[in-house]
PDB file of N, CA and C in Angstrom:
ATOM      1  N   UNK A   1      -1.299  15.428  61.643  1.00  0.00           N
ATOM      2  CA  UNK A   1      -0.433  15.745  62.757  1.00  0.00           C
ATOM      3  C   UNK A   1      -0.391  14.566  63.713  1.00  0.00           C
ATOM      4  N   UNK A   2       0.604  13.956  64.642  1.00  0.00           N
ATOM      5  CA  UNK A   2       0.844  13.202  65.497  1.00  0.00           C
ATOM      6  C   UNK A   2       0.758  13.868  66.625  1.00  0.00           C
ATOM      7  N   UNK A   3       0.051  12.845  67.503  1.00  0.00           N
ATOM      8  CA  UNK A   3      -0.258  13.444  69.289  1.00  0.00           C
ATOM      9  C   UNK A   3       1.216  13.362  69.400  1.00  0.00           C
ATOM     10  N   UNK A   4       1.520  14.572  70.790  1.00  0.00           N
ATOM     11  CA  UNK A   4       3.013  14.430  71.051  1.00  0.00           C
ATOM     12  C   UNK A   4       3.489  12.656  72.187  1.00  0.00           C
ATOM     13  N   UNK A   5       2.585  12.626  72.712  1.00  0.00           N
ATOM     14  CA  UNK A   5       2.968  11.328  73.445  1.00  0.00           C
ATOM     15  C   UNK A   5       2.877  10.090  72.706  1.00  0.00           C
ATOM     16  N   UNK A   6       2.396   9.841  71.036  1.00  0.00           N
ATOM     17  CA  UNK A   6       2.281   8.569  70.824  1.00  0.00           C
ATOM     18  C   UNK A   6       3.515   8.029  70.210  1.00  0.00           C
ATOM     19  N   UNK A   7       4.141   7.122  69.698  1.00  0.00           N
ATOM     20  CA  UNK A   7       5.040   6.580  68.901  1.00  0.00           C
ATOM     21  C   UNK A   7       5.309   7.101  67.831  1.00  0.00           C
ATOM     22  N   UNK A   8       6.384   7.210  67.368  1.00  0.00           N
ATOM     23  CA  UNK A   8       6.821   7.636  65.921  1.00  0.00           C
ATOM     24  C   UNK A   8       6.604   6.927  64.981  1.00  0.00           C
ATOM     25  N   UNK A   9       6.844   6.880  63.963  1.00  0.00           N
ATOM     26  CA  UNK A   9       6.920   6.287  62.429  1.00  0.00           C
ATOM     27  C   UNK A   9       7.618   5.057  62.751  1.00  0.00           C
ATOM     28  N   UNK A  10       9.179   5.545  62.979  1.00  0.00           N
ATOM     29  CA  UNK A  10      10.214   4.887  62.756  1.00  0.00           C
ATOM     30  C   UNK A  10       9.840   3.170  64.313  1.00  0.00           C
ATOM     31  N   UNK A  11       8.986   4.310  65.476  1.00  0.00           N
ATOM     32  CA  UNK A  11       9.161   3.351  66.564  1.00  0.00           C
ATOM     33  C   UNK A  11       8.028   1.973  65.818  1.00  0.00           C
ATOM     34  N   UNK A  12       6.697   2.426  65.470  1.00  0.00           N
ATOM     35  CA  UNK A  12       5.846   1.395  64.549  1.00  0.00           C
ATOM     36  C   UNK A  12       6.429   0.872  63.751  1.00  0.00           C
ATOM     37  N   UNK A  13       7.493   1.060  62.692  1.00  0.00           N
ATOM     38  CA  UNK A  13       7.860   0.110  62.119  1.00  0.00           C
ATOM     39  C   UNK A  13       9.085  -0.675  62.348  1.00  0.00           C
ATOM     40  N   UNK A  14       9.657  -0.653  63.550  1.00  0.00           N
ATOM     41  CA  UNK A  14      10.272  -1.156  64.194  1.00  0.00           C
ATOM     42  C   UNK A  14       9.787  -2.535  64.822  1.00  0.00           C
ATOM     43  N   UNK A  15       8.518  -2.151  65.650  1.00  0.00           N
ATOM     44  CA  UNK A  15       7.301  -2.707  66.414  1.00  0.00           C
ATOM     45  C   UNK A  15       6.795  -3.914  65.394  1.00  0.00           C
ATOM     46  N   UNK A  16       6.270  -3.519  64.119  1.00  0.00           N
ATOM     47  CA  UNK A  16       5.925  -3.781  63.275  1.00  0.00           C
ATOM     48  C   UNK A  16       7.025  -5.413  62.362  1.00  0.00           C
ATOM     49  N   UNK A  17       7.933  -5.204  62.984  1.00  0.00           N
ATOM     50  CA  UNK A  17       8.933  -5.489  62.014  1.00  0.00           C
ATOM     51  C   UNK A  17       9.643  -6.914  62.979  1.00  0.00           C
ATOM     52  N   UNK A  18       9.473  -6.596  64.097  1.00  0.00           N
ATOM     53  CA  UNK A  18       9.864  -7.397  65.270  1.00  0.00           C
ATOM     54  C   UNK A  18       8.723  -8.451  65.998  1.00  0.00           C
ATOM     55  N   UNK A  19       6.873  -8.158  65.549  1.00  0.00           N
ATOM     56  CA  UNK A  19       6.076  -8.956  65.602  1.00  0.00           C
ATOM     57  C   UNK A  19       6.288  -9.588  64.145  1.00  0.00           C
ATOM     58  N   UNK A  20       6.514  -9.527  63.393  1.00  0.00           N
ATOM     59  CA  UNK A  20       6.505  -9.931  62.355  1.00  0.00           C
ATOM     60  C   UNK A  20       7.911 -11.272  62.504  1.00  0.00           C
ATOM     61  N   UNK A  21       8.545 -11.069  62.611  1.00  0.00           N
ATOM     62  CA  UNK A  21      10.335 -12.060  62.672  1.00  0.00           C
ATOM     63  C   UNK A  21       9.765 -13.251  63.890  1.00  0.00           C
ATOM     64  N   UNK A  22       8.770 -12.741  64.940  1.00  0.00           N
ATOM     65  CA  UNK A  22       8.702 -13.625  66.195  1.00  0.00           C
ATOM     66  C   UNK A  22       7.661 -14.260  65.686  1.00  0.00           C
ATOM     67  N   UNK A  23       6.751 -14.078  64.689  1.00  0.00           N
ATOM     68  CA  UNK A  23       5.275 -14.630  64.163  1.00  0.00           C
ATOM     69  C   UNK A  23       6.110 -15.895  63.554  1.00  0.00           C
ATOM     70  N   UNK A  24       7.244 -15.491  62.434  1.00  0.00           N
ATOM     71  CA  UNK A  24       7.572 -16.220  61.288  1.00  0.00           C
ATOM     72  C   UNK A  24       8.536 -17.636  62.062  1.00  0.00           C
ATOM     73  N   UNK A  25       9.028 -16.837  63.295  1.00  0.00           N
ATOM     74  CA  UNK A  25       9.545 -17.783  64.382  1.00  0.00           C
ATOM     75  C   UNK A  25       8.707 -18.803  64.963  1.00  0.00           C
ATOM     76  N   UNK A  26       7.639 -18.743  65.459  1.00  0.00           N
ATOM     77  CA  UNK A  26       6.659 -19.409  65.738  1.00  0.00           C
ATOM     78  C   UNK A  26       5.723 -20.711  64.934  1.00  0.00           C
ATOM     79  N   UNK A  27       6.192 -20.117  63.801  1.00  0.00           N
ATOM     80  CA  UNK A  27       5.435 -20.761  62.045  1.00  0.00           C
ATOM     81  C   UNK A  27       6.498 -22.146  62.155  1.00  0.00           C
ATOM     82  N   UNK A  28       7.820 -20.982  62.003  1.00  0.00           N
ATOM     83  CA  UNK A  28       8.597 -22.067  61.786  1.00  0.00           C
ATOM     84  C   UNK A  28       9.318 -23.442  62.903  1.00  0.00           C
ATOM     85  N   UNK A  29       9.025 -23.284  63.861  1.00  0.00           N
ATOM     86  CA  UNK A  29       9.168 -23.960  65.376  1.00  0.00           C
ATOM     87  C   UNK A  29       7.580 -25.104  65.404  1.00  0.00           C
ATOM     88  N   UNK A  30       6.796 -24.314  65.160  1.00  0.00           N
ATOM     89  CA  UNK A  30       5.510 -25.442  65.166  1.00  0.00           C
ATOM     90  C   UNK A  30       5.965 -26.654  63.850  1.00  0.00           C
ATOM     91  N   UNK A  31       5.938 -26.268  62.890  1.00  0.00           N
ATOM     92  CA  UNK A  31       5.964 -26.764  61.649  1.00  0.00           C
ATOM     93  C   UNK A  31       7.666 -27.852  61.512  1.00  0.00           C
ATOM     94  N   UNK A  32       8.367 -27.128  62.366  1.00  0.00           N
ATOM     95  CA  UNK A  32       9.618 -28.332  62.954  1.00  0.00           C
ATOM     96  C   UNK A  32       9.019 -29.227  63.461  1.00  0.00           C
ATOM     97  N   UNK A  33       8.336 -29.160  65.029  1.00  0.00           N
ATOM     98  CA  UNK A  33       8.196 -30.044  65.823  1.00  0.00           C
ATOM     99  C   UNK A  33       7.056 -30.738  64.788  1.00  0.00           C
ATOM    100  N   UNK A  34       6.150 -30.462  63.738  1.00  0.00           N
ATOM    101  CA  UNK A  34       4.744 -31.517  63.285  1.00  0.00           C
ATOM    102  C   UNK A  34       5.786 -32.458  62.508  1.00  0.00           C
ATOM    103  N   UNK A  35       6.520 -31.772  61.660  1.00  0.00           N
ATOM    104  CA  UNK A  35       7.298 -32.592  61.074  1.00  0.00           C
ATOM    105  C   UNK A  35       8.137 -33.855  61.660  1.00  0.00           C
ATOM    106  N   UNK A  36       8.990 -33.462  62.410  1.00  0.00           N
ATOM    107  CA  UNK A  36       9.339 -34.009  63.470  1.00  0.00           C
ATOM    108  C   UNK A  36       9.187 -35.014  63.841  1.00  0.00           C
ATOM    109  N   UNK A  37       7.915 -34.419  64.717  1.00  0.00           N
ATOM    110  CA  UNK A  37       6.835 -36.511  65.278  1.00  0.00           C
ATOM    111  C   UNK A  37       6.392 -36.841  63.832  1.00  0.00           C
ATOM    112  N   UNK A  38       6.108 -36.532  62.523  1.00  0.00           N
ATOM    113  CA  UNK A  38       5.368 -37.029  61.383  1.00  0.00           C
ATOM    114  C   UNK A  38       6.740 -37.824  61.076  1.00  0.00           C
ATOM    115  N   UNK A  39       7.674 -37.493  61.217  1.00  0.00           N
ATOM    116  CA  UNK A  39       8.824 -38.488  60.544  1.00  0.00           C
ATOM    117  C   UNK A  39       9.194 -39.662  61.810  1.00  0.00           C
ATOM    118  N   UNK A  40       9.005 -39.218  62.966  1.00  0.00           N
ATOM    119  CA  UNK A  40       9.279 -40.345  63.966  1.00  0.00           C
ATOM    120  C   UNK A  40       8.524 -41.510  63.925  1.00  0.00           C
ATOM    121  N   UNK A  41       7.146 -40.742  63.319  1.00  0.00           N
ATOM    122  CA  UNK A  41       6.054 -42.495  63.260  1.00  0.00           C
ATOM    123  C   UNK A  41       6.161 -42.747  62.508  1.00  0.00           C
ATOM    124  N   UNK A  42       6.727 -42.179  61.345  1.00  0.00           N
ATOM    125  CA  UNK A  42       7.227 -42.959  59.881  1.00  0.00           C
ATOM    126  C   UNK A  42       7.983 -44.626  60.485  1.00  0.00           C
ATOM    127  N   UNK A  43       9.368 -43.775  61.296  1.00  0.00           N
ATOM    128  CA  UNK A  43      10.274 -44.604  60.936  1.00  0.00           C
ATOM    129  C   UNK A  43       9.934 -45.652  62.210  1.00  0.00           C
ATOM    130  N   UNK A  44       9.267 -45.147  63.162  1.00  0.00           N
ATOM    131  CA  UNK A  44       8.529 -46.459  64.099  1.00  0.00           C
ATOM    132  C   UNK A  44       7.641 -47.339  63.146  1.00  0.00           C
ATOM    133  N   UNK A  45       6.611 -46.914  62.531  1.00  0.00           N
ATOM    134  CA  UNK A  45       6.044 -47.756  61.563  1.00  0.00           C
ATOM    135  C   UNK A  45       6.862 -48.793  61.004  1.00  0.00           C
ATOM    136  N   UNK A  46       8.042 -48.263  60.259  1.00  0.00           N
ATOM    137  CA  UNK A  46       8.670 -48.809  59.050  1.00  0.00           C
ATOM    138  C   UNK A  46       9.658 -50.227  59.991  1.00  0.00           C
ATOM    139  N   UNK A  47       9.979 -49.621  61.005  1.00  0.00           N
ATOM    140  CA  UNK A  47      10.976 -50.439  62.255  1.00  0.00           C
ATOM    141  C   UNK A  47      10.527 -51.578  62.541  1.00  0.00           C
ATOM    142  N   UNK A  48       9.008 -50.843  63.062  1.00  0.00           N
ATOM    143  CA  UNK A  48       7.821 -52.336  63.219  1.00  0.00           C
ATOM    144  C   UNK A  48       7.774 -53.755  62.279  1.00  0.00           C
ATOM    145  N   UNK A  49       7.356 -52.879  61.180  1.00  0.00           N
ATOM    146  CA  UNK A  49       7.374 -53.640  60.138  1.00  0.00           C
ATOM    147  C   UNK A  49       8.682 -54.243  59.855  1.00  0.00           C
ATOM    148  N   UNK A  50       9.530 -53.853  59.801  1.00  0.00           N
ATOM    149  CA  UNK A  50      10.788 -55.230  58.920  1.00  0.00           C
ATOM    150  C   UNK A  50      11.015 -56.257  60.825  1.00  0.00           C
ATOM    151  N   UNK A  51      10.815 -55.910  62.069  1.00  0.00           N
ATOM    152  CA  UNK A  51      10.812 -56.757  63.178  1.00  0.00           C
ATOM    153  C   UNK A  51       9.650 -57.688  63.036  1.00  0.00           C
ATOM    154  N   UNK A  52       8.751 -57.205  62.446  1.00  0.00           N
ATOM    155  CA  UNK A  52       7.369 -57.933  62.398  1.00  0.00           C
ATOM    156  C   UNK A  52       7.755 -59.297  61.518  1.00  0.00           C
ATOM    157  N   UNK A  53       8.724 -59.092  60.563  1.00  0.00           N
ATOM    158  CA  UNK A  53       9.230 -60.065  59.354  1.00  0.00           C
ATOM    159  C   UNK A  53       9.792 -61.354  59.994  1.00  0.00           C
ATOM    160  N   UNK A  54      10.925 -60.833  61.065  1.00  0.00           N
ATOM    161  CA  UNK A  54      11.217 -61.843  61.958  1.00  0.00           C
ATOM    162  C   UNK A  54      10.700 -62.487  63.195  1.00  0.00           C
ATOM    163  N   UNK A  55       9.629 -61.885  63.725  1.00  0.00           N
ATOM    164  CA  UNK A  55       8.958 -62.478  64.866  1.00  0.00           C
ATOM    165  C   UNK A  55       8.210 -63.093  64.056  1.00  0.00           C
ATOM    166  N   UNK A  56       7.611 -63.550  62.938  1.00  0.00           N
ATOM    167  CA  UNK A  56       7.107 -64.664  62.628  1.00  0.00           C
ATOM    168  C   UNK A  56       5.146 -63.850  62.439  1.00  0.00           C
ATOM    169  N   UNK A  57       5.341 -62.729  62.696  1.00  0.00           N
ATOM    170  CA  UNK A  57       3.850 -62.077  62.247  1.00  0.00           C
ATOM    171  C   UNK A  57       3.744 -62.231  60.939  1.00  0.00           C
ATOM    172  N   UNK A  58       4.344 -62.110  60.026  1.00  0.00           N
ATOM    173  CA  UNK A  58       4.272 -62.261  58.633  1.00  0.00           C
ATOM    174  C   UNK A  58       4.061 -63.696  58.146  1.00  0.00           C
ATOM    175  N   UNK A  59       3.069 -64.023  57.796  1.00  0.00           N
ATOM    176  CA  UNK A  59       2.670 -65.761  57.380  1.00  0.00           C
ATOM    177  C   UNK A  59       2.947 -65.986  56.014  1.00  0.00           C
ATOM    178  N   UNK A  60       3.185 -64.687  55.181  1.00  0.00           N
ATOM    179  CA  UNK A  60       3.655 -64.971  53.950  1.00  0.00           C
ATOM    180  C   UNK A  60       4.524 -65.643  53.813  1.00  0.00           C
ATOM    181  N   UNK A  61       5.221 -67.208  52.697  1.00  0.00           N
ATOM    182  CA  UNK A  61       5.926 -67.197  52.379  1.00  0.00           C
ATOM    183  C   UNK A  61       6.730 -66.849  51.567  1.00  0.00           C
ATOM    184  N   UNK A  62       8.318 -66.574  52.117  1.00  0.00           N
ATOM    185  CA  UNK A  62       9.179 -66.177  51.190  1.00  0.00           C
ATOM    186  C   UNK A  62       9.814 -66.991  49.950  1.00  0.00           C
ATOM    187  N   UNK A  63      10.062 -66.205  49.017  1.00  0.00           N
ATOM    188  CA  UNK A  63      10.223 -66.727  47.688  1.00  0.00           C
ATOM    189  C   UNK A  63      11.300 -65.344  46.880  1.00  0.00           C
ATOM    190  N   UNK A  64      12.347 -65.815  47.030  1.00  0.00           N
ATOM    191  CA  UNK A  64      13.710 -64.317  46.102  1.00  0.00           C
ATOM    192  C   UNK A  64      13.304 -64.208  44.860  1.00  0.00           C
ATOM    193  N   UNK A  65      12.641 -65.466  44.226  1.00  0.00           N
ATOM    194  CA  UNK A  65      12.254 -65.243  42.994  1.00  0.00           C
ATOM    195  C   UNK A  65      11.119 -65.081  42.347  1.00  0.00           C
ATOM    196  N   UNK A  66      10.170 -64.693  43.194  1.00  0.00           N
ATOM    197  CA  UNK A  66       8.727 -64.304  42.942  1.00  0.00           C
ATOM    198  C   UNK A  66       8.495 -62.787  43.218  1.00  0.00           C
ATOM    199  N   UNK A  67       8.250 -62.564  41.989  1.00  0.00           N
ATOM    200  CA  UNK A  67       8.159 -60.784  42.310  1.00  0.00           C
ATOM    201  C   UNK A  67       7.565 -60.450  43.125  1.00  0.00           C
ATOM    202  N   UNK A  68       6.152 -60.942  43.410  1.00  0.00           N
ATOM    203  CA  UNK A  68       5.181 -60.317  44.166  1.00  0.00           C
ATOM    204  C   UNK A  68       5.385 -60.324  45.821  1.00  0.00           C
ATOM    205  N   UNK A  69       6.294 -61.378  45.980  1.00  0.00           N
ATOM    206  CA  UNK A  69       7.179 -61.449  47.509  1.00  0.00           C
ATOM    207  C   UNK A  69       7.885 -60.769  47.932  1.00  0.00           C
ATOM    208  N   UNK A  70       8.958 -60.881  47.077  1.00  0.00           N
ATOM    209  CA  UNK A  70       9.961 -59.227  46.591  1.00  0.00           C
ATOM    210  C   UNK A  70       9.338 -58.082  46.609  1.00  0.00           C
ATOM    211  N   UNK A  71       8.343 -57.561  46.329  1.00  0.00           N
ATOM    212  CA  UNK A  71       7.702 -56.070  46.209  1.00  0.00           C
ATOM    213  C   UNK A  71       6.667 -55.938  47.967  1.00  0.00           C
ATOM    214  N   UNK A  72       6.349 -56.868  48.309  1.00  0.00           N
ATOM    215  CA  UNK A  72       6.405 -56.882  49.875  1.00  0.00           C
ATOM    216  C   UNK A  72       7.428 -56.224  51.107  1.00  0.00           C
ATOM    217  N   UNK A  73       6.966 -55.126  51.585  1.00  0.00           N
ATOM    218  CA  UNK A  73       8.301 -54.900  52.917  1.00  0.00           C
ATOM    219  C   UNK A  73       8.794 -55.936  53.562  1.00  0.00           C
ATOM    220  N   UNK A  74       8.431 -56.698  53.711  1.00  0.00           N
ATOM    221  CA  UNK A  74       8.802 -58.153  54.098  1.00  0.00           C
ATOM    222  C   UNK A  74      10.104 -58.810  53.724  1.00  0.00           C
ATOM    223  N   UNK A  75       9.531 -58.659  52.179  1.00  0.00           N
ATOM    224  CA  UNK A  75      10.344 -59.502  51.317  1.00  0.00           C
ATOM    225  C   UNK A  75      11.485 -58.659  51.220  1.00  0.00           C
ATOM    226  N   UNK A  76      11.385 -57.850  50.992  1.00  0.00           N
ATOM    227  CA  UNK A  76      12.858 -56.594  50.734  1.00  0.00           C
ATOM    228  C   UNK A  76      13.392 -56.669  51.927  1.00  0.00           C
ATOM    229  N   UNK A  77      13.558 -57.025  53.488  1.00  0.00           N
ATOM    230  CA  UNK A  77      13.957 -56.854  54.489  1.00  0.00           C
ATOM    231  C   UNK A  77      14.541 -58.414  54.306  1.00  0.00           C
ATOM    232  N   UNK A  78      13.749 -59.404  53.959  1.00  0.00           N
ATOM    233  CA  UNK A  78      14.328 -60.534  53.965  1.00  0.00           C
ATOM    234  C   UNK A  78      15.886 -60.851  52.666  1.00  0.00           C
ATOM    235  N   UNK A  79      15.214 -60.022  52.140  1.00  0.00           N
ATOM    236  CA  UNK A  79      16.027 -60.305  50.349  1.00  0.00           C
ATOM    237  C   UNK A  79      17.591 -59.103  51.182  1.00  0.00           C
ATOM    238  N   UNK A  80      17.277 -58.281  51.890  1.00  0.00           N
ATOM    239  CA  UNK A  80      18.610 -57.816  52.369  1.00  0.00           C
ATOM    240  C   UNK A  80      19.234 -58.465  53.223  1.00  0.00           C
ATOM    241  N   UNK A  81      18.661 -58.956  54.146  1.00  0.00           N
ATOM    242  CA  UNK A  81      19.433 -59.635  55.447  1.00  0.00           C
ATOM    243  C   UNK A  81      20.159 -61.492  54.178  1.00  0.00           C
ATOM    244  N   UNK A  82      19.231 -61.895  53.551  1.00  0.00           N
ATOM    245  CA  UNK A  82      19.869 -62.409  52.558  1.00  0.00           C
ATOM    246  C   UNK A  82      21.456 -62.072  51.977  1.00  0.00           C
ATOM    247  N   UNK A  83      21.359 -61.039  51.554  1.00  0.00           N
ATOM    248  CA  UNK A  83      22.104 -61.113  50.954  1.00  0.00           C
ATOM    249  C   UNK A  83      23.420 -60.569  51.302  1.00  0.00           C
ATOM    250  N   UNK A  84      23.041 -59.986  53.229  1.00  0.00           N
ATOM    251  CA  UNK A  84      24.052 -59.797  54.190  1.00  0.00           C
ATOM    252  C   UNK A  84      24.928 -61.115  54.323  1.00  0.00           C
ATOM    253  N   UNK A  85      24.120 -62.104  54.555  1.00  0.00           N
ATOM    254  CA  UNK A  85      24.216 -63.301  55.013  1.00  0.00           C
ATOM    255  C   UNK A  85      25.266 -64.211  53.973  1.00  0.00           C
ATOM    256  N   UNK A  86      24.860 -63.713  52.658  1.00  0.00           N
ATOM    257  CA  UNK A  86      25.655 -64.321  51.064  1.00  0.00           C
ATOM    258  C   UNK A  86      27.161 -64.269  51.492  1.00  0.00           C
ATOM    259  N   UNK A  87      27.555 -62.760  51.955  1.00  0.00           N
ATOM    260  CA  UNK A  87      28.800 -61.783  52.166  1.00  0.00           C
ATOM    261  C   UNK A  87      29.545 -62.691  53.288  1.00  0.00           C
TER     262      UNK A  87
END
């Protein structure tokens, strides 16, 4: 038997149903924003790095025809602005 003053069936799974949608809301809002900044320092990282190529931090020399220069972020930033430059 149900006390007469408590909630119904229908009101708990209502209750039930509406913590549940605001939980999955919450999941999904945190897990935006981690992502989010995780992709922003990606592409600050990556930014750094091909500016780093031209301020002269990079002491490697370049070489288009040496693989191991080429497979460098360096070298791939250089081998594009290259071949901007060809055009």
């Amino acid at each position: 038997m149900q006390a007469p003053g408590g909630p119904s069936p229908g009101q708990t799974c209502v209750l039930i149903l509406i913590f549940t949608v605001l939980l999955q809301s919450l999941c999904v809002a945190v897990t935006y924003m981690y992502f989010t900044r995780e992709l922003k320092q990606m592409q600050d990282k990556y930014s750094r790095s091909g500016i780093a190529c031209f301020l002269k931090e990079d002491d490697i020399p370049w070489d288009p025809y040496d693989e191991d220069s080429m497979n460098s972020p360096c070298g791939q930033v250089k081998w594009q602005l290259h071949q901007v430059v060809r055009k």
